[in-house]
Protein backbone atom coordinates (compact mmCIF):
# COMPACT_ATOMS: atom_id res chain seq x y z
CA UNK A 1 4.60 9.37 -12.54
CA UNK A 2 5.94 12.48 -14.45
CA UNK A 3 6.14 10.44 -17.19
CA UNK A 4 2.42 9.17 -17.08
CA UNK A 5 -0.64 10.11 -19.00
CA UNK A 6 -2.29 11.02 -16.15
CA UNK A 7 -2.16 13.93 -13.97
CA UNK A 8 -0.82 12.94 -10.89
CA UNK A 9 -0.83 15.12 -7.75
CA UNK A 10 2.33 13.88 -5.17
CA UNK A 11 1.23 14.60 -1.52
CA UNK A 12 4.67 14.41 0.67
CA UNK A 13 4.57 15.42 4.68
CA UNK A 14 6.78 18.18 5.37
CA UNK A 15 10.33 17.71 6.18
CA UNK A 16 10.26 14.45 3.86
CA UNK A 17 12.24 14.15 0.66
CA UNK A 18 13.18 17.65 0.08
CA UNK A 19 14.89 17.10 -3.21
CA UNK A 20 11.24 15.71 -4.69
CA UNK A 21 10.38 19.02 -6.83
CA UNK A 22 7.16 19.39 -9.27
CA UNK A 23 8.85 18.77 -12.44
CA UNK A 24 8.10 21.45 -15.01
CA UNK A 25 5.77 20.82 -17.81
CA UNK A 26 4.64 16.61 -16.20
CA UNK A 27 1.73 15.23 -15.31
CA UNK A 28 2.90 15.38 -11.96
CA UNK A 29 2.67 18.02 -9.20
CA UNK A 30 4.56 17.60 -5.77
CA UNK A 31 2.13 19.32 -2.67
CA UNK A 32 3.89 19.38 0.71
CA UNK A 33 1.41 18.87 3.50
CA UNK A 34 1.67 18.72 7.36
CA UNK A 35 1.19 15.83 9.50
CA UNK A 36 -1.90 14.97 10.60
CA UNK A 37 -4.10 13.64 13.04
CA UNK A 38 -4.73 9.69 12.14
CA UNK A 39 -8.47 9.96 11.24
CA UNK A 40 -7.16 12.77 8.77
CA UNK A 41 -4.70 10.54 7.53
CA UNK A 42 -7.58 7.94 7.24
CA UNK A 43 -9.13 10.82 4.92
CA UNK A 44 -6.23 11.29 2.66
CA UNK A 45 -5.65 7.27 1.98
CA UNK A 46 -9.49 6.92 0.78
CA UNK A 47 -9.23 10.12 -1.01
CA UNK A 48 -6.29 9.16 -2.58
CA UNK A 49 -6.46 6.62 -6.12
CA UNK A 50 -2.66 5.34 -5.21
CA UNK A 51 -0.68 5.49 -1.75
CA UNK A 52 2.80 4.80 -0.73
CA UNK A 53 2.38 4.17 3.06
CA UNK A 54 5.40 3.21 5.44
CA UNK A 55 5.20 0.57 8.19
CA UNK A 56 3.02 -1.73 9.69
CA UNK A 57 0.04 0.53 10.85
CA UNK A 58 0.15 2.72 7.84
CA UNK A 59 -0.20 0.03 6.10
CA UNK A 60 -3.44 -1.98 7.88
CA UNK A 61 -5.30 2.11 7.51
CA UNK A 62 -4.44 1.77 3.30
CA UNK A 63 -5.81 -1.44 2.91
CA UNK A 64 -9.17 -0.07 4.70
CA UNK A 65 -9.19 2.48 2.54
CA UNK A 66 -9.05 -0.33 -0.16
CA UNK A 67 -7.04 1.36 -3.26
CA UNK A 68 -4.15 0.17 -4.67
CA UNK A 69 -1.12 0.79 -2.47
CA UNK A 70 2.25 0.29 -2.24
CA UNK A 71 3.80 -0.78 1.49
CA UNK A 72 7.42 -0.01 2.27
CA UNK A 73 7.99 -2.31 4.86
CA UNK A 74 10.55 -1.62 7.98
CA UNK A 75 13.73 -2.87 7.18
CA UNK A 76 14.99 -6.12 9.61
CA UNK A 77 17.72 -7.61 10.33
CA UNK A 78 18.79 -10.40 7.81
CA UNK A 79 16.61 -9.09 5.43
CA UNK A 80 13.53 -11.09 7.30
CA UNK A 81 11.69 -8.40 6.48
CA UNK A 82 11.61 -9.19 2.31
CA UNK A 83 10.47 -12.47 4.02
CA UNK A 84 7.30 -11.23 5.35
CA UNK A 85 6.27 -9.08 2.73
CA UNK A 86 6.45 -12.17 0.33
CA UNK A 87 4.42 -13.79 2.58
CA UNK A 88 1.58 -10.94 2.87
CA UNK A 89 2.15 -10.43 -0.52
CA UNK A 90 1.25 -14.40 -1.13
CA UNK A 91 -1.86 -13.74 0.77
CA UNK A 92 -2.93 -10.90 -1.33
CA UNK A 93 -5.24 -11.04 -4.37
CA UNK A 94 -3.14 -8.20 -5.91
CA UNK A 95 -1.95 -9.42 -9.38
CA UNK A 96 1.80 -10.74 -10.24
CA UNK A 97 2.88 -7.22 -11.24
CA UNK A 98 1.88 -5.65 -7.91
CA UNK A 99 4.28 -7.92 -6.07
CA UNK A 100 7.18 -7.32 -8.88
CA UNK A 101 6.74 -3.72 -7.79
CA UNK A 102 6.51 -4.03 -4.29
CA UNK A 103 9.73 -6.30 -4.31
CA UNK A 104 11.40 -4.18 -6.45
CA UNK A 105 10.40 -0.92 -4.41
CA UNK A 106 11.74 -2.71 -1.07
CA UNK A 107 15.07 -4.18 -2.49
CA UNK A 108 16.21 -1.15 -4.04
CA UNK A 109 16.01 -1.99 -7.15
CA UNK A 110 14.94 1.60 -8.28
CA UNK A 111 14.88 1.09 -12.12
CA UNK A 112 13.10 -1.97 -11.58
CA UNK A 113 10.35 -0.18 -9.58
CA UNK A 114 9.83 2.77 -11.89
CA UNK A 115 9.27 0.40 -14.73
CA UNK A 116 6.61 -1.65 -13.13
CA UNK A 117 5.13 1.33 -11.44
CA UNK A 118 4.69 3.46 -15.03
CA UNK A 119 3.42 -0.47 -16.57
CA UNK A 120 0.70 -0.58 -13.58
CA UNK A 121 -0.57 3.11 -13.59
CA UNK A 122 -0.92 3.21 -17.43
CA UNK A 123 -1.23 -0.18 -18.28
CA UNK A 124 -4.04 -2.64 -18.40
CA UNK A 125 -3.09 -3.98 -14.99
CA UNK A 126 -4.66 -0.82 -13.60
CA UNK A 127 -8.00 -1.69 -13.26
CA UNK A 128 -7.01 -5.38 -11.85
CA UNK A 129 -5.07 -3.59 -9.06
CA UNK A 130 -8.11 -1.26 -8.22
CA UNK A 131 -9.98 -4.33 -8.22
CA UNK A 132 -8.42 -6.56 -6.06
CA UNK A 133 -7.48 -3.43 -3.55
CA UNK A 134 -11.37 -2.96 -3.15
CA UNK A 135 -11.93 -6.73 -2.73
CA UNK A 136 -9.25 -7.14 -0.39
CA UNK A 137 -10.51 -4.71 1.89
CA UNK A 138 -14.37 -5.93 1.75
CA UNK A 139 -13.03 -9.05 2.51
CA UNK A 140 -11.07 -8.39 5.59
CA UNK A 141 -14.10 -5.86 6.71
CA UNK A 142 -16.40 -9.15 6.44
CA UNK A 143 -14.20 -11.06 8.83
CA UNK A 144 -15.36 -11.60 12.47
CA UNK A 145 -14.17 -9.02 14.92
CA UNK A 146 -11.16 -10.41 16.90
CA UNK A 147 -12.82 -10.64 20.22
CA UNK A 148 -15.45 -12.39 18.42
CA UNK A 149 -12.43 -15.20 16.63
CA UNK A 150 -10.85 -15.28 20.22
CA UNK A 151 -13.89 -15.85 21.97
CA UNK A 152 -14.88 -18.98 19.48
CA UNK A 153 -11.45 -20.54 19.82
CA UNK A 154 -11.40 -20.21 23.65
CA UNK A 155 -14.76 -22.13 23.68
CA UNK A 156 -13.82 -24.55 21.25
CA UNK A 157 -10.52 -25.21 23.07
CA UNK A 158 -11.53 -25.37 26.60
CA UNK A 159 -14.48 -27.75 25.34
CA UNK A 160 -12.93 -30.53 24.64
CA UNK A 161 -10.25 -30.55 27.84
């Protein structure tokens, strides 16, 4: 992101990856901010054109907030967790070089993940990303509630016993 054309501005919660500095003379400026309440959070991700979110709940508010994000999933046991992030990542609409990045962000393959990162945010893949983020999230917004989807399957199982 230092690198980029565009001026970035890094938020980071406190106590988190102290050695991350605002490089001098970038695009990019590093802000440290405190943790916050979750509908602040929910603030910040739709404020926000690009988040890095951590886990399974961060990552549920992001898509909400339907920009382009990047999930680092929980590490598992026998790596099942590069498993199901292939999967999710099979059910997204996000283009081919999201997932390159997202695999390459949660393998460690740090070069590899810079490169794609610095392709998407300056490239022509860009506006596809920002795209399919915003249609991702209408779409899961247009889905029946859950209580509604158990409801219908309860009456559609019990129906023919």
């Amino acid at each position: 992101m230092a690198e980029s054309q565009t001026h970035w501005v890094l938020l980071i919660p406190e106590g988190l990856y102290p050695e991350v500095q605002s490089p001098a003379d970038t695009a990019l400026q590093a802000v440290r901010i405190p943790f916050v309440t979750q509908d602040d959070f929910d603030t910040i991700l739709w404020s926000s054109d690009l988040n890095f979110v951590r886990g399974e709940d961060s990552v549920i508010r992001a898509l909400w907030a339907g920009k382009p994000l990047v999930w680092q999933i929980y590490e598992q046991e026998e790596r099942a967790h590069i498993i199901k992030l292939r999967a999710w990542l099979a059910s997204s609409p996000y283009p081919e070089s999201v997932h390159s990045l997202m695999l390459n962000w949660n393998t460690g393959q740090t070069g590899a993940a810079q490169s794609s990162l610095a392709n998407l945010i300056d490239g022509p893949a860009w506006e596809p990303w920002k795209t399919s983020a915003m249609d991702w999230a209408e779409q899961l917004a247009n889905q029946p509630a859950l209580a509604a989807s158990l409801e219908a399957f309860c009456a559609k199982n019990w129906q023919t016993r």
